[in-house]
PDB file of N, CA and C in Angstrom:
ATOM      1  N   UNK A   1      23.912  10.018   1.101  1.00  0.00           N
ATOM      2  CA  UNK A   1      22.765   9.497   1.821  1.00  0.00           C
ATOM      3  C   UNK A   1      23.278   8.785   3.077  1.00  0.00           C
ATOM      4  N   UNK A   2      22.846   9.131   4.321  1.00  0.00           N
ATOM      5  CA  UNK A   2      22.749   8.279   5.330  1.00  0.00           C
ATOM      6  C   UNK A   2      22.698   7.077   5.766  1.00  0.00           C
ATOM      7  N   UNK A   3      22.968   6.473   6.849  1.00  0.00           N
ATOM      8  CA  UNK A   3      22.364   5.089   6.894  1.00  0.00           C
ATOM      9  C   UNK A   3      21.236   5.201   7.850  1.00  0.00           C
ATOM     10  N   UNK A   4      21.101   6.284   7.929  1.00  0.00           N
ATOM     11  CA  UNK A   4      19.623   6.135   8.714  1.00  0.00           C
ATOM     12  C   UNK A   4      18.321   6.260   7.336  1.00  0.00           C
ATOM     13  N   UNK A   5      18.738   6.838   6.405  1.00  0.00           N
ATOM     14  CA  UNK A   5      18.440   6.887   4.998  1.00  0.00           C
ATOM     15  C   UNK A   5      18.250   5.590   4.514  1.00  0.00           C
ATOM     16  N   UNK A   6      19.243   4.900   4.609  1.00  0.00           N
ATOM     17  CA  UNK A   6      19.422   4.194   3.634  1.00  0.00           C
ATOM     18  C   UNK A   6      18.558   2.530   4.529  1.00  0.00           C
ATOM     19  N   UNK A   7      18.377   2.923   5.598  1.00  0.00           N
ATOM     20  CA  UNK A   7      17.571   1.540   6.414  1.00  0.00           C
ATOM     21  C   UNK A   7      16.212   1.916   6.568  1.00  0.00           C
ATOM     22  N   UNK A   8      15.817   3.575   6.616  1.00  0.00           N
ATOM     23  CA  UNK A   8      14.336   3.511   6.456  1.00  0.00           C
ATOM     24  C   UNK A   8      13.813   3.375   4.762  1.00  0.00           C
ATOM     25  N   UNK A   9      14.539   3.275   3.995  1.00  0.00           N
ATOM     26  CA  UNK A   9      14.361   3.147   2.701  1.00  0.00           C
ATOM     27  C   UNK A   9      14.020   1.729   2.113  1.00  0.00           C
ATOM     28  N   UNK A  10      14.800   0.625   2.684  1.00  0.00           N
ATOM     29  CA  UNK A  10      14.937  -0.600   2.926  1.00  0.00           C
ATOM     30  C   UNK A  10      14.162  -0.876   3.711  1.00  0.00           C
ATOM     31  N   UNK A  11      13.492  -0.392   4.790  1.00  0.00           N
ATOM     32  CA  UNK A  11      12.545  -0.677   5.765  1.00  0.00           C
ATOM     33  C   UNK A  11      11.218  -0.302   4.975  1.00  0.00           C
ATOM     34  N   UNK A  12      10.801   0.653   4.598  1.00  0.00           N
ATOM     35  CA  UNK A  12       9.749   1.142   3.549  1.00  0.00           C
ATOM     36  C   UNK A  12       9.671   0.468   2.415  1.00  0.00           C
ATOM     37  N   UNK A  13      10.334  -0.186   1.521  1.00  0.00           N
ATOM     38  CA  UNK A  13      10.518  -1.053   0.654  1.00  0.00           C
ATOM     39  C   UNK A  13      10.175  -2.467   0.840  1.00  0.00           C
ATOM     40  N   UNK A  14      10.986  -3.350   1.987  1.00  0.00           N
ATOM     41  CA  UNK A  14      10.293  -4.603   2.942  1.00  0.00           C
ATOM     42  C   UNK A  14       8.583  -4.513   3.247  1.00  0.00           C
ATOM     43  N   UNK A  15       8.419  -3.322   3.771  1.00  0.00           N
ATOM     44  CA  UNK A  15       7.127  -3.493   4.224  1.00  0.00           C
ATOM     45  C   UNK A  15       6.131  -3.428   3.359  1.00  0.00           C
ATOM     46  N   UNK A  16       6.334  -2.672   2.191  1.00  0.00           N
ATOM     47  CA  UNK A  16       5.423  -2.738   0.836  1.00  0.00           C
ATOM     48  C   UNK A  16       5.181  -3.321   0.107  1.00  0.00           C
ATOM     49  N   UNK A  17       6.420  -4.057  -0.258  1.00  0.00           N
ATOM     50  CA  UNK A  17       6.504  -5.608  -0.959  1.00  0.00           C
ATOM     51  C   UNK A  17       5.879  -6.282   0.145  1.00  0.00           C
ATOM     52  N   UNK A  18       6.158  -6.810   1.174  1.00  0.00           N
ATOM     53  CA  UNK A  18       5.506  -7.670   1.976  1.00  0.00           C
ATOM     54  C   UNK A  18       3.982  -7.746   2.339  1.00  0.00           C
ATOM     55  N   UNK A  19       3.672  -6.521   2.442  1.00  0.00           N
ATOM     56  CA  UNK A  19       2.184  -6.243   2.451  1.00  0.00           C
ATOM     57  C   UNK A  19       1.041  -6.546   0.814  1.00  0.00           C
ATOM     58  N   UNK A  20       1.960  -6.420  -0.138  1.00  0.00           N
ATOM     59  CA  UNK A  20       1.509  -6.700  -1.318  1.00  0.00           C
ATOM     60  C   UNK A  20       0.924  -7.994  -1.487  1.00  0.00           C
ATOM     61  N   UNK A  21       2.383  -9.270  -1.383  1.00  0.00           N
ATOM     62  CA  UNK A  21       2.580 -10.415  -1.092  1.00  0.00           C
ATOM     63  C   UNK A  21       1.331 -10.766  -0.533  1.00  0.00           C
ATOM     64  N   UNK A  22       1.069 -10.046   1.314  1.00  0.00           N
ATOM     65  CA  UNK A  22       0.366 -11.043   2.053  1.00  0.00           C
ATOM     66  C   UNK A  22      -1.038 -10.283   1.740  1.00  0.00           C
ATOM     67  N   UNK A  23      -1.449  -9.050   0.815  1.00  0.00           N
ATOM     68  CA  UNK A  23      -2.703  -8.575   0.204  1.00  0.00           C
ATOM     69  C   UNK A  23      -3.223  -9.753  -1.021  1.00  0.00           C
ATOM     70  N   UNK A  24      -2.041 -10.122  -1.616  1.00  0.00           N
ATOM     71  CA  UNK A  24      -2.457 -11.204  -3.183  1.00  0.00           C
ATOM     72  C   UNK A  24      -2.782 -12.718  -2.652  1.00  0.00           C
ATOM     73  N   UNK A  25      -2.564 -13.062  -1.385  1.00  0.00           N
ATOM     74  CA  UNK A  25      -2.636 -14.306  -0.670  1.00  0.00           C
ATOM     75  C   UNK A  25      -4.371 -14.102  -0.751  1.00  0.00           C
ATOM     76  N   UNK A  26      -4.366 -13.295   0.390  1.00  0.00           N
ATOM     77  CA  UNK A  26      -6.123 -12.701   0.568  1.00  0.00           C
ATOM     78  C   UNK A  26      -6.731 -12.949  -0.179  1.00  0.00           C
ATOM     79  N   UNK A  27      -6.401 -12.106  -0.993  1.00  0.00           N
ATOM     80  CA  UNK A  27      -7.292 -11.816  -2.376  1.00  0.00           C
ATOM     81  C   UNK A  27      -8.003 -12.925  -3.108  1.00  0.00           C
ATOM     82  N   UNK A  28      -6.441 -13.802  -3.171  1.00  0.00           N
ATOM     83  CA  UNK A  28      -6.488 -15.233  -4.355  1.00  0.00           C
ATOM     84  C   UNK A  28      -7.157 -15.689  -3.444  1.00  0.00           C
ATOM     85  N   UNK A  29      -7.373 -16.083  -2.326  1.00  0.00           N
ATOM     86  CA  UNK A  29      -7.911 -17.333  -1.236  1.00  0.00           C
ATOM     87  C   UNK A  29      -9.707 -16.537  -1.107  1.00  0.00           C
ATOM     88  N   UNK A  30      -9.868 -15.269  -1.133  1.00  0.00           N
ATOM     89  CA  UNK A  30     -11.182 -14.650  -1.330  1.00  0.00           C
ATOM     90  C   UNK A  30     -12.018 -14.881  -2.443  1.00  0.00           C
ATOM     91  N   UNK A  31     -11.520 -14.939  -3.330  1.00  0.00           N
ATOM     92  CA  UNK A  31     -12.033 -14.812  -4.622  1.00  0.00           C
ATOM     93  C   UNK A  31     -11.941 -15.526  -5.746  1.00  0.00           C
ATOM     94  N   UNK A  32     -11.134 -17.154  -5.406  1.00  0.00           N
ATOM     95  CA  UNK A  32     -10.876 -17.768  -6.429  1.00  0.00           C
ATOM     96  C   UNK A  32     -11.754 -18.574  -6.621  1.00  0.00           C
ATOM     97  N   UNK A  33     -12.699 -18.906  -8.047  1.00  0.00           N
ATOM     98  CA  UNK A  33     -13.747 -19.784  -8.097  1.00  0.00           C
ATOM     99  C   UNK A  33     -15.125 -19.116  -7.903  1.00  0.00           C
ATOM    100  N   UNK A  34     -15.426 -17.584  -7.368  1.00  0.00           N
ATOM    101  CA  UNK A  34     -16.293 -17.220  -7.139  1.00  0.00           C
ATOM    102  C   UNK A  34     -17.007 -16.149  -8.005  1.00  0.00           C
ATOM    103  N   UNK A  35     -16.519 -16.228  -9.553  1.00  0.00           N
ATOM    104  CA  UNK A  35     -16.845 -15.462 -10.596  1.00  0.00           C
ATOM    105  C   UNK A  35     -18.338 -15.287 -10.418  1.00  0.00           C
ATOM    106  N   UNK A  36     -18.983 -16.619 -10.696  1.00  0.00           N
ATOM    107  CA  UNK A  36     -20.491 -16.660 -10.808  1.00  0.00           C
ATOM    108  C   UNK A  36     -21.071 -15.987  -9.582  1.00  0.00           C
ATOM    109  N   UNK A  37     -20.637 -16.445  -8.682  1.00  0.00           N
ATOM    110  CA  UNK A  37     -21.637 -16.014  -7.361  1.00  0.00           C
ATOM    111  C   UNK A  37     -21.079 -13.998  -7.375  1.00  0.00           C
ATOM    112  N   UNK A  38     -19.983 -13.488  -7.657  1.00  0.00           N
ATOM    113  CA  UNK A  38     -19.892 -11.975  -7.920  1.00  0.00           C
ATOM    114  C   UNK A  38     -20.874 -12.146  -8.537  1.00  0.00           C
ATOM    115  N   UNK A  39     -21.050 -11.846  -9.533  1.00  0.00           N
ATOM    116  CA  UNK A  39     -21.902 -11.640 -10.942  1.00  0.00           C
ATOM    117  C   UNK A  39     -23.482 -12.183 -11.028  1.00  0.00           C
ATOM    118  N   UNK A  40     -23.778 -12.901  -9.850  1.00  0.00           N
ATOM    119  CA  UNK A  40     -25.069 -13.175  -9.595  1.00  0.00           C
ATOM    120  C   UNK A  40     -25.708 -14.243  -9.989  1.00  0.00           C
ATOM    121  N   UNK A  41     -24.981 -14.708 -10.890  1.00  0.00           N
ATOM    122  CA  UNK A  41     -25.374 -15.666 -12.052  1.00  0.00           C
ATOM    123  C   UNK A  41     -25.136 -17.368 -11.388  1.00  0.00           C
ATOM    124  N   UNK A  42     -24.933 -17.125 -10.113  1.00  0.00           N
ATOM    125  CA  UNK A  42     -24.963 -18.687  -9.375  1.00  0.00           C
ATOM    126  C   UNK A  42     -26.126 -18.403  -8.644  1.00  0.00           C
ATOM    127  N   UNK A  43     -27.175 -19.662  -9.113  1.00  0.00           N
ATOM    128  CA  UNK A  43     -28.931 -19.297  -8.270  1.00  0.00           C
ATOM    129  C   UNK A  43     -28.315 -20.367  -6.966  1.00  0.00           C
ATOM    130  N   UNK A  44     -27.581 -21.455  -6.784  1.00  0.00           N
ATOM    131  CA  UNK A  44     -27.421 -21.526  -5.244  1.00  0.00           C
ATOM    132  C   UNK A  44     -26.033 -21.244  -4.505  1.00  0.00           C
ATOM    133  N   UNK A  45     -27.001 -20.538  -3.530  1.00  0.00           N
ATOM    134  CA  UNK A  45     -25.237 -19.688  -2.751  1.00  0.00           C
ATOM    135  C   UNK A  45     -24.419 -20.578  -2.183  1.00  0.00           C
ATOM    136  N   UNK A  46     -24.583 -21.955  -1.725  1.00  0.00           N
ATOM    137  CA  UNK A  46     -24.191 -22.510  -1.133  1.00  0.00           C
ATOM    138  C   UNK A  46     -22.771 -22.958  -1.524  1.00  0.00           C
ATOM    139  N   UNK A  47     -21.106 -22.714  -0.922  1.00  0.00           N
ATOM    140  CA  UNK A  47     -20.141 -22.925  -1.608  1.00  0.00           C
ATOM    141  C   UNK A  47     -19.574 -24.797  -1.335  1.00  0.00           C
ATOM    142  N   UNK A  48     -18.957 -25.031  -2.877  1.00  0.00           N
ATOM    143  CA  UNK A  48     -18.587 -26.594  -2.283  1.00  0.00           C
ATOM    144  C   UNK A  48     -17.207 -26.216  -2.352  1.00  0.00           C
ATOM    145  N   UNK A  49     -16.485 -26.927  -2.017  1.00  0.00           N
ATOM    146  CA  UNK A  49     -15.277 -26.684  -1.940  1.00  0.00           C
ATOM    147  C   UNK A  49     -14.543 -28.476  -3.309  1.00  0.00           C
ATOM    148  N   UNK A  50     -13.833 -27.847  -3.831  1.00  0.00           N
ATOM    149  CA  UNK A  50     -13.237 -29.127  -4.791  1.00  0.00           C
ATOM    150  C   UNK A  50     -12.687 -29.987  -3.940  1.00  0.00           C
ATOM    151  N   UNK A  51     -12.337 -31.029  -5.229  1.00  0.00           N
ATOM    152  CA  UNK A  51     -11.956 -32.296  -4.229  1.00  0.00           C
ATOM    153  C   UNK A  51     -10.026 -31.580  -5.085  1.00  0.00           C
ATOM    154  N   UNK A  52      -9.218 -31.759  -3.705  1.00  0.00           N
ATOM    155  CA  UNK A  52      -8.198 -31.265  -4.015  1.00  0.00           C
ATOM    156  C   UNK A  52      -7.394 -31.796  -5.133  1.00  0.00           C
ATOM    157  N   UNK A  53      -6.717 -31.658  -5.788  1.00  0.00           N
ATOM    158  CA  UNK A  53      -5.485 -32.547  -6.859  1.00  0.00           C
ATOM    159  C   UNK A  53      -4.262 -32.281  -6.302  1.00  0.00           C
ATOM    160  N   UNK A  54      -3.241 -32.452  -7.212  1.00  0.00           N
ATOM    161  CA  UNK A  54      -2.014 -32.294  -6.786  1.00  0.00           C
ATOM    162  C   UNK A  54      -1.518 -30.819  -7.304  1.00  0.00           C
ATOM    163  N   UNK A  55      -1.963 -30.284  -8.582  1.00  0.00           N
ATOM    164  CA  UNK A  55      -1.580 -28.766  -8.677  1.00  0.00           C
ATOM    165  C   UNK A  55      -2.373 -28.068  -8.041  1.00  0.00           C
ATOM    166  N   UNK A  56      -3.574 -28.539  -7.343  1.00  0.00           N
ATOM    167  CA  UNK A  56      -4.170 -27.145  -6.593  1.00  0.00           C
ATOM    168  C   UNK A  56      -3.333 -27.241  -5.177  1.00  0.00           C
ATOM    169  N   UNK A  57      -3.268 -28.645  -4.633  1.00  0.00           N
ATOM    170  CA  UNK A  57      -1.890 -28.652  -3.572  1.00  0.00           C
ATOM    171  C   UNK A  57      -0.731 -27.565  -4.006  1.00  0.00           C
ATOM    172  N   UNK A  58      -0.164 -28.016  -4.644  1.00  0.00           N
ATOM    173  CA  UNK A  58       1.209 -26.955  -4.727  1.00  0.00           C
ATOM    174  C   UNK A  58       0.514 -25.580  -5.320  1.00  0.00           C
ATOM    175  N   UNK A  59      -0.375 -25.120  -5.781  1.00  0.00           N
ATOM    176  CA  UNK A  59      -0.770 -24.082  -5.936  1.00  0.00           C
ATOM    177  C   UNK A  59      -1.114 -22.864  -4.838  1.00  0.00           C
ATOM    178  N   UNK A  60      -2.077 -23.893  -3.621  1.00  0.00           N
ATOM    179  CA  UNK A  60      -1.741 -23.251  -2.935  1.00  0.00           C
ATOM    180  C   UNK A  60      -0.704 -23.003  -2.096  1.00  0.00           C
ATOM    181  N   UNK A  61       0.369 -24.209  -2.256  1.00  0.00           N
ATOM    182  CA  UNK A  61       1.636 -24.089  -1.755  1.00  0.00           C
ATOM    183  C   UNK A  61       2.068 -22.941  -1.133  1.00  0.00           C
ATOM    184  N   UNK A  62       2.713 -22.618  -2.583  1.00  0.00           N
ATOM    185  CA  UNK A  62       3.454 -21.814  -3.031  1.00  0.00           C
ATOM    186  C   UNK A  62       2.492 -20.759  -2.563  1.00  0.00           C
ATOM    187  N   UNK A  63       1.285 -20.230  -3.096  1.00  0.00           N
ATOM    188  CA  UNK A  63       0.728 -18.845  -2.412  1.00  0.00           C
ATOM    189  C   UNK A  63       1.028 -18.998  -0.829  1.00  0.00           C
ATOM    190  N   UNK A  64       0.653 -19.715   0.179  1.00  0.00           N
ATOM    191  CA  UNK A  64       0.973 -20.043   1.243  1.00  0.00           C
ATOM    192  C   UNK A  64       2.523 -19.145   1.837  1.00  0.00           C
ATOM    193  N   UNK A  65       4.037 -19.930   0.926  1.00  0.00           N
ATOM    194  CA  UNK A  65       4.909 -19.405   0.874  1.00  0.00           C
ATOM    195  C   UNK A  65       4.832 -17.974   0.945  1.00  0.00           C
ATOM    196  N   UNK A  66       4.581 -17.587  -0.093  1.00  0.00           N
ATOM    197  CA  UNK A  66       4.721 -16.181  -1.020  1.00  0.00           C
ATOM    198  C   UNK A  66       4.374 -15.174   0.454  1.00  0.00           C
ATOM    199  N   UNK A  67       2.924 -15.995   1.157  1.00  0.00           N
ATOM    200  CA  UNK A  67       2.269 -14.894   2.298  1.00  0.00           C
ATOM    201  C   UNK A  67       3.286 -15.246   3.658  1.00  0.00           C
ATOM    202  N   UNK A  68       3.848 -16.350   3.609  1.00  0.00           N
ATOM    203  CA  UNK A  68       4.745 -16.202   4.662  1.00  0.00           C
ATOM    204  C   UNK A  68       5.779 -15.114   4.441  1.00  0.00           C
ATOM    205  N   UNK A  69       6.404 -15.616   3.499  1.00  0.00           N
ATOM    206  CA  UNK A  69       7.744 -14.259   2.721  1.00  0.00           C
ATOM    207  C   UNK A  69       7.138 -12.995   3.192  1.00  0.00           C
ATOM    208  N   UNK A  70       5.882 -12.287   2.562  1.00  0.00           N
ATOM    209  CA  UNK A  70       5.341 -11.131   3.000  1.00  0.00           C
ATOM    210  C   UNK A  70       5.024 -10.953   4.197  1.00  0.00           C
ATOM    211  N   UNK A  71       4.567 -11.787   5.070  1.00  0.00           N
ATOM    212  CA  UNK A  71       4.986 -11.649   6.911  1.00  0.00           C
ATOM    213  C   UNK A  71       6.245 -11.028   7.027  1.00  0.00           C
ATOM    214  N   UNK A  72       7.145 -12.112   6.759  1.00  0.00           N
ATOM    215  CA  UNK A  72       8.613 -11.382   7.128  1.00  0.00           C
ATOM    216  C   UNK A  72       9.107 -10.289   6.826  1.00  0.00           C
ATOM    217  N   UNK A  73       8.724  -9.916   5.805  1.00  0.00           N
ATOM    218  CA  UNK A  73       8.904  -8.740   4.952  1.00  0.00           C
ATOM    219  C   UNK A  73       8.537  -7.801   5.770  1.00  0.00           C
ATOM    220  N   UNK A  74       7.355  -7.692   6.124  1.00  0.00           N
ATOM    221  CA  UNK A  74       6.760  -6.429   6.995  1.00  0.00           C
ATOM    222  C   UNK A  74       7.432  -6.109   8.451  1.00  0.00           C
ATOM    223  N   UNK A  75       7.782  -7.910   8.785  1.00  0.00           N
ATOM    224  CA  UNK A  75       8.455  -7.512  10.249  1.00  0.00           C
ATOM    225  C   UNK A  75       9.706  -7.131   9.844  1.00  0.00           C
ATOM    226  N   UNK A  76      10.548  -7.919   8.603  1.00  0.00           N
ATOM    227  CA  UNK A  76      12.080  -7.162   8.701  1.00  0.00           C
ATOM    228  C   UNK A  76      11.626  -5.207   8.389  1.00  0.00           C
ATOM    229  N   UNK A  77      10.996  -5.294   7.521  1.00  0.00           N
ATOM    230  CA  UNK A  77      10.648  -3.722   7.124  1.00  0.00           C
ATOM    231  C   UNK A  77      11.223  -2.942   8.401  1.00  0.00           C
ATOM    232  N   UNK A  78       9.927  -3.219   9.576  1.00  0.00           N
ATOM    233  CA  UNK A  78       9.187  -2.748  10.355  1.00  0.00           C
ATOM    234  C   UNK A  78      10.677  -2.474  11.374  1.00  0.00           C
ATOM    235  N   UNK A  79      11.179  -3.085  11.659  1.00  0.00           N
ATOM    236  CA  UNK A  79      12.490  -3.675  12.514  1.00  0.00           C
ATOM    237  C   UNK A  79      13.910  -2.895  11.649  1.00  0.00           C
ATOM    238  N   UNK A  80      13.582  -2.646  10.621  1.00  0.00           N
ATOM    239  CA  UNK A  80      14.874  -1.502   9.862  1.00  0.00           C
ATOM    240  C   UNK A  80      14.447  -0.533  10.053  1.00  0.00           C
ATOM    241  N   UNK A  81      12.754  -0.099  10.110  1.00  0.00           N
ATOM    242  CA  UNK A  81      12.281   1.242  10.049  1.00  0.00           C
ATOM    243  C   UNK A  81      12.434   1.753  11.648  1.00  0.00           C
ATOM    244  N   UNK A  82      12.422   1.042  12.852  1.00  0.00           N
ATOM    245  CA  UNK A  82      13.342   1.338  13.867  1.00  0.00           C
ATOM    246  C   UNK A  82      14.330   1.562  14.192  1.00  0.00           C
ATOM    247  N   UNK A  83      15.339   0.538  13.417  1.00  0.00           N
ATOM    248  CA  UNK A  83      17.028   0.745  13.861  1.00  0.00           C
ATOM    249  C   UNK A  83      17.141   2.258  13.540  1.00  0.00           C
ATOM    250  N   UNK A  84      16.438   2.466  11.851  1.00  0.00           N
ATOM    251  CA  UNK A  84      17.061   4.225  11.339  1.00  0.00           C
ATOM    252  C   UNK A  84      16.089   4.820  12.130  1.00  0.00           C
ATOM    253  N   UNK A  85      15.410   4.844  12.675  1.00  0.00           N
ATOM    254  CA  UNK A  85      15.137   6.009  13.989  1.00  0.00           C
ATOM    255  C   UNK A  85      15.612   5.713  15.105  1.00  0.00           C
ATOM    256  N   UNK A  86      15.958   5.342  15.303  1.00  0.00           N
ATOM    257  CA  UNK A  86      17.120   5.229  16.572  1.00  0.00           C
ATOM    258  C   UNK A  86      18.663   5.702  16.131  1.00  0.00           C
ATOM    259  N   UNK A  87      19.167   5.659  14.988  1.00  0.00           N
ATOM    260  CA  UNK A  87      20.090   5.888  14.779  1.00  0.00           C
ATOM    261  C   UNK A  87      20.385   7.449  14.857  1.00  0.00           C
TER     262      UNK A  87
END
C-alpha cells in the first residue's frame, strides 16, 4: 500500500470520526429534555431552560470537548485527504 493510500485512508477515517463526534454534539444539544414536547404530550410549548448544577456543567463540558476534537478531526482528515492527492 502506498502512502498516498495510506494518508487518504487516515484522512477518510479523521473525517468520519470527526463528523460523528460533531453530529452527537448536535443531536445531544437538540434533543435533550425534549421527550414530551416530541411525543406531544407537553400542552405548553414554551421551553425553560434548568437552573444549571455542577454535573450538567461538566456534562456539557465534555460534549463541548468531544465537538471540538471532531472539528479537528475533519480539518486534520480534510488536510491528509490533500497531501495524498498531491502526492
Amino acid at each position: 500500500m502506498t502512502l498516498a493510500n495510506q494518508l487518504n485512508i487516515a484522512g477518510v477515517v479523521g473525517t468520519t470520526v470527526g463528523s460523528f463526534l460533531v453530529w452527537y454534539f448536535i443531536a445531544k444539544a437538540a434533543y435533550d429534555n425534549h421527550k414530551e414536547f416530541i411525543s406531544g404530550k407537553e400542552k405548553d410549548i414554551s421551553f425553560t431552560i434548568p437552573t444549571p448544577t455542577e454535573d450538567l456543567r461538566l456534562k456539557l463540558r465534555n460534549e463541548m470537548y468531544l465537538s471540538r476534537l471532531g472539528i479537528a478531526l475533519i480539518v486534520i482528515g480534510g488536510v491528509l485527504q490533500i497531501a495524498a492527492a498531491s502526492i
